[in-house]
Protein backbone atom coordinates (compact mmCIF):
# COMPACT_ATOMS: atom_id res chain seq x y z
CA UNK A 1 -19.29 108.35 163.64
CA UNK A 2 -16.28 108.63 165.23
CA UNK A 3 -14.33 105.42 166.29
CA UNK A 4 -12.26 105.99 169.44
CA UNK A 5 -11.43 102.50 170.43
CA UNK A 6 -10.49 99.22 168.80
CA UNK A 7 -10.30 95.56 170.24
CA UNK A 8 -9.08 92.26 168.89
CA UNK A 9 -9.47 89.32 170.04
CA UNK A 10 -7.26 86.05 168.82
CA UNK A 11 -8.16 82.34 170.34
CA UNK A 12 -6.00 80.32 168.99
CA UNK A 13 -6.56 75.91 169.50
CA UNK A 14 -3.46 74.41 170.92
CA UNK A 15 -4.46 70.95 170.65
CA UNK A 16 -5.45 68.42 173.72
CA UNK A 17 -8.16 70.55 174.59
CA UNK A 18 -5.72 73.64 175.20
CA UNK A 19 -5.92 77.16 173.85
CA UNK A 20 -4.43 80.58 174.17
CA UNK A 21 -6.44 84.05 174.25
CA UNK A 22 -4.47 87.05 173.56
CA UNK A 23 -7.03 90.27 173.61
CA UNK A 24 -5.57 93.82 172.56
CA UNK A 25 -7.41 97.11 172.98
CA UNK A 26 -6.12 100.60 171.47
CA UNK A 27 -7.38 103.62 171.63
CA UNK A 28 -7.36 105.71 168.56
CA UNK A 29 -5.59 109.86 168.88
CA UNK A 30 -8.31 112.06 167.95
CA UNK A 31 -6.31 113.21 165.05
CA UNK A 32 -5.57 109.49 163.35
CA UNK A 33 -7.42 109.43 160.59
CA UNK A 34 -7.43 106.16 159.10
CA UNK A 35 -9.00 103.73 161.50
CA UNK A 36 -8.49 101.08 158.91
CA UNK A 37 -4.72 100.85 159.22
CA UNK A 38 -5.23 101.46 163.18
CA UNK A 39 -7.20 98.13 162.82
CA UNK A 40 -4.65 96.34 160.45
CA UNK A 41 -2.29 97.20 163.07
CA UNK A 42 -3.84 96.12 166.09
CA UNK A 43 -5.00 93.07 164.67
CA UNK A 44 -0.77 92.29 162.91
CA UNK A 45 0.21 93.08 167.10
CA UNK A 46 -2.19 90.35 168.42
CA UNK A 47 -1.20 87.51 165.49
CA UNK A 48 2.57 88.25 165.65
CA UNK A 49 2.41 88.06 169.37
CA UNK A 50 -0.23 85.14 170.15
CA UNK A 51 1.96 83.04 167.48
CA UNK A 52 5.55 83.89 168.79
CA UNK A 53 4.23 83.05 172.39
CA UNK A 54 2.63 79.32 170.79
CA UNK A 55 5.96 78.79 168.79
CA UNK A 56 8.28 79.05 172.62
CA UNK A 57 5.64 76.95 173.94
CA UNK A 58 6.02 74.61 171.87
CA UNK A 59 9.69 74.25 171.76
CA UNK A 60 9.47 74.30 175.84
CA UNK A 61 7.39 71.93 175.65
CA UNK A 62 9.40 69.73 173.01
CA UNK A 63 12.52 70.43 175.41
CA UNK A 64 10.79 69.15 178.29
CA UNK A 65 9.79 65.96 176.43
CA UNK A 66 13.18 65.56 175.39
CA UNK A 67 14.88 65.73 178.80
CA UNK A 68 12.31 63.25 179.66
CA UNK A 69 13.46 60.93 177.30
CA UNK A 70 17.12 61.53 178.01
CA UNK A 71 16.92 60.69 181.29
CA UNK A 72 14.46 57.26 180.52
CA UNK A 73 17.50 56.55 178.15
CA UNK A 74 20.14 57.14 180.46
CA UNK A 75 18.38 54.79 183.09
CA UNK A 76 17.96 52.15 180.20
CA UNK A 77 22.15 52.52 179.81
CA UNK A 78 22.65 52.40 183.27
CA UNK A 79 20.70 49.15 183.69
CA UNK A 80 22.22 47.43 180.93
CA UNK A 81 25.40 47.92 181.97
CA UNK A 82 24.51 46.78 185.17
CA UNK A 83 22.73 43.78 183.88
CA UNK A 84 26.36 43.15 181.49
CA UNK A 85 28.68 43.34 184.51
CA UNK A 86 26.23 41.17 186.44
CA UNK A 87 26.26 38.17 183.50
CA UNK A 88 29.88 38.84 183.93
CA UNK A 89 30.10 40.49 179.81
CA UNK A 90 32.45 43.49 180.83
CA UNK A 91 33.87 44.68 183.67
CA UNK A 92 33.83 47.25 185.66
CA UNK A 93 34.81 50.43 183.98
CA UNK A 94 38.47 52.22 184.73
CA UNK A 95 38.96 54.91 186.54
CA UNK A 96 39.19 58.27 184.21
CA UNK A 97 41.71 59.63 186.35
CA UNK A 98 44.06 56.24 185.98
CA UNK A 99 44.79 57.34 182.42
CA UNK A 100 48.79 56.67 182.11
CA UNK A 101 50.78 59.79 181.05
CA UNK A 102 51.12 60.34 177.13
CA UNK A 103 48.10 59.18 176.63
């Protein structure tokens, strides 16, 4: 028999009840004749391209979440400050542009 066609199928578990599905389907030349390495190939496209795709989700995902926490931070900073000049601790802050020449 013949094998004309060839489909893989990859679900891979993202965690917190996520998960990607990546599905390839080739169709084999009527003069390949090692379906084998047609398979190997197939299935080395799917698990090189399912992984790369989990690996920029991830680091969008861990840029997101760190933007996040820059901007909590930043809020934080702002407050203190706010809370310092209010108690009277520092004052307020000069103006960049005041900055005497030679400096």
């Amino acid at each position: 028999m013949q094998v004309t066609t060839i489909t893989y199928q990859r679900v891979l578990n993202l965690g917190d009840y996520n998960s990607c599905r990546l599905e390839k389907t080739a169709v084999i030349p009527d003069d390949y004749e090692d379906e084998e390495i047609a398979t190997q190939n197939l299935i080395e496209s799917v698990e090189h391209q399912i992984h790369e795709e989990n690996i920029h989700n991830q680091l969008d995902k861990e840029i997101r979440d760190r933007k996040k926490e820059l901007t909590a931070l930043s809020l934080e900073v702002e407050s203190l400050k706010n809370e310092l000049q209010r108690l009277g601790k520092i004052k307020d802050e000069p103006d960049s542009d005041d900055i005497p020449d030679g400096f």
